[in-house]
Protein backbone atom coordinates (compact mmCIF):
# COMPACT_ATOMS: atom_id res chain seq x y z
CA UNK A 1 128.37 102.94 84.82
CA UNK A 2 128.14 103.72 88.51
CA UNK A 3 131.32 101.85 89.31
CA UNK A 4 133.09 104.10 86.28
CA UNK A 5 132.14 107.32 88.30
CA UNK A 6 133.23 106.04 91.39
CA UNK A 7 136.72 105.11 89.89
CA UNK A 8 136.97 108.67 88.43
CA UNK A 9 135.58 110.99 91.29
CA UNK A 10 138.07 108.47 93.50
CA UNK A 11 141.04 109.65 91.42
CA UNK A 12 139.87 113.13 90.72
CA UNK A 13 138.22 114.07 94.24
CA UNK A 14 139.64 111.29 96.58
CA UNK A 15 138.36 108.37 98.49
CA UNK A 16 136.09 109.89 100.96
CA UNK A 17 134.24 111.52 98.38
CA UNK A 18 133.79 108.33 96.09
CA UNK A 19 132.82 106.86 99.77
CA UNK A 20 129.89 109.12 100.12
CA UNK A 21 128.75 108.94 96.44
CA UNK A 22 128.91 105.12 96.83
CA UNK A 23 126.74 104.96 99.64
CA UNK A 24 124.23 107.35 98.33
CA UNK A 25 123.50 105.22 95.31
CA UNK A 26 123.19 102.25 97.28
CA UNK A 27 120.76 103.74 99.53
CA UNK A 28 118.90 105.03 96.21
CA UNK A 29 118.70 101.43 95.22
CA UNK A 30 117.96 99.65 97.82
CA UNK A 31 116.41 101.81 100.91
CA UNK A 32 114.62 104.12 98.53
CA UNK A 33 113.66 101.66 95.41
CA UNK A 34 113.14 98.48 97.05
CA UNK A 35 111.97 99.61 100.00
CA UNK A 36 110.36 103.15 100.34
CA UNK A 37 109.04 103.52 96.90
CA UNK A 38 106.94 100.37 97.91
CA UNK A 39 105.64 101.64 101.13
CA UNK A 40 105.32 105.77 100.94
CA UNK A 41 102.56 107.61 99.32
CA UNK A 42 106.20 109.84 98.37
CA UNK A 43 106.18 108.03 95.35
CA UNK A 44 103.61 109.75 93.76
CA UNK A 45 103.85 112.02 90.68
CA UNK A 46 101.68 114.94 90.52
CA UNK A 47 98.65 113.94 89.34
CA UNK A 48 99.00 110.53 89.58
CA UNK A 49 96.30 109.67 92.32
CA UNK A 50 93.54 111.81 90.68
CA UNK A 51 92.68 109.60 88.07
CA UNK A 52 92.89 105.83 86.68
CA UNK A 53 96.15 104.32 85.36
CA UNK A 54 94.65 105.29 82.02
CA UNK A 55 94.71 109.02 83.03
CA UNK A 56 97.94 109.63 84.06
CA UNK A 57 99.53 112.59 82.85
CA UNK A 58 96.48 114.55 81.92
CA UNK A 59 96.22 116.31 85.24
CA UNK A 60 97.78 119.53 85.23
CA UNK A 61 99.00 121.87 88.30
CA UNK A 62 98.11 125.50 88.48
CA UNK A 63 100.30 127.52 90.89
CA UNK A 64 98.28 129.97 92.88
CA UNK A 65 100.14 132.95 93.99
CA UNK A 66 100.24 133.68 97.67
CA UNK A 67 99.22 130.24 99.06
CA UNK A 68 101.85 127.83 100.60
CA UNK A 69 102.97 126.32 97.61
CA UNK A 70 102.49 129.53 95.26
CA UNK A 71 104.93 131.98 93.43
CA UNK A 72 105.37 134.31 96.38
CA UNK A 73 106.37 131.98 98.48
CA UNK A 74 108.68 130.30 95.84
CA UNK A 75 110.57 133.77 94.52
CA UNK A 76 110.75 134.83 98.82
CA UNK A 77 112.69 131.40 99.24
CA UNK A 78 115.07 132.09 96.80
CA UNK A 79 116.02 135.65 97.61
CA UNK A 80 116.10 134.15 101.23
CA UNK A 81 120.06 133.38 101.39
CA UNK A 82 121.07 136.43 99.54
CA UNK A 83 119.14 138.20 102.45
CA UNK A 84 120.69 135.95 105.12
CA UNK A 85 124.33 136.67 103.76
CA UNK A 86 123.43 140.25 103.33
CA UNK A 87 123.24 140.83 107.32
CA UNK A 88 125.91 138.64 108.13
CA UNK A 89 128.58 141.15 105.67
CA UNK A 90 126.94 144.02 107.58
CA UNK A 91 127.09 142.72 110.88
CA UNK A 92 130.19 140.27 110.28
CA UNK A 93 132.34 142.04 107.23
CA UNK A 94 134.99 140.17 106.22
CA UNK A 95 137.75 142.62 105.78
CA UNK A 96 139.27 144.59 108.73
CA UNK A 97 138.45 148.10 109.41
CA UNK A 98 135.66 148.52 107.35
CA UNK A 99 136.96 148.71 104.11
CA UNK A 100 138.01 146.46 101.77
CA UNK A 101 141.46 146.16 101.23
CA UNK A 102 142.50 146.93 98.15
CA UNK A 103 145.58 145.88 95.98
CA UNK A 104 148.54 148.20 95.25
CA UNK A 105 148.72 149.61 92.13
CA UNK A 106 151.70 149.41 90.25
């Protein structure tokens, strides 16, 4: 199935892009799986480690609100790069003069 996709983003998208796909799927197989997921406490679901084997999957996570990992946090993260490109169209615009150029009507 892999080697299907790589066939059709090489046709549709081009070599270098079948290139990079191809490499990250072999590093997913064998860096990551073989290797990493052996060695790394990164391969750990939430709620995994609390109990037994015979537990897993009952844990449950409750999001706080203004702690590190809490909704805050989460929601100020995502309005982040509308912010970011906000003062770069103020302080950068695009378009010359000031205003946007506009189309002629006809």
């Amino acid at each position: 199935m892999l080697l299907l996709g790589l066939i059709q983003l090489y046709f549709a998208f081009g070599a270098m892009t079948a290139f990079m796909i191809a490499m990250g799927a072999l590093f997913y197989l064998f860096v990551y799986t073989v290797w990493l997921k052996r060695s790394s406490r990164w391969n750990v679901v939430i709620g995994g480690q609390l109990f037994s084997k015979s537990f897993l999957g009952y844990t449950t996570y409750k999001m706080s609100f203004a702690t590190r990992e809490g909704l805050l946090p989460a929601v100020l993260l995502m309005i982040l790069p509308f912010v970011i490109l906000w003062v770069l169209v103020r302080l950068l615009p695009p378009w010359a003069d000031g205003k946007a150029e506009q189309a002629p009507a006809r």
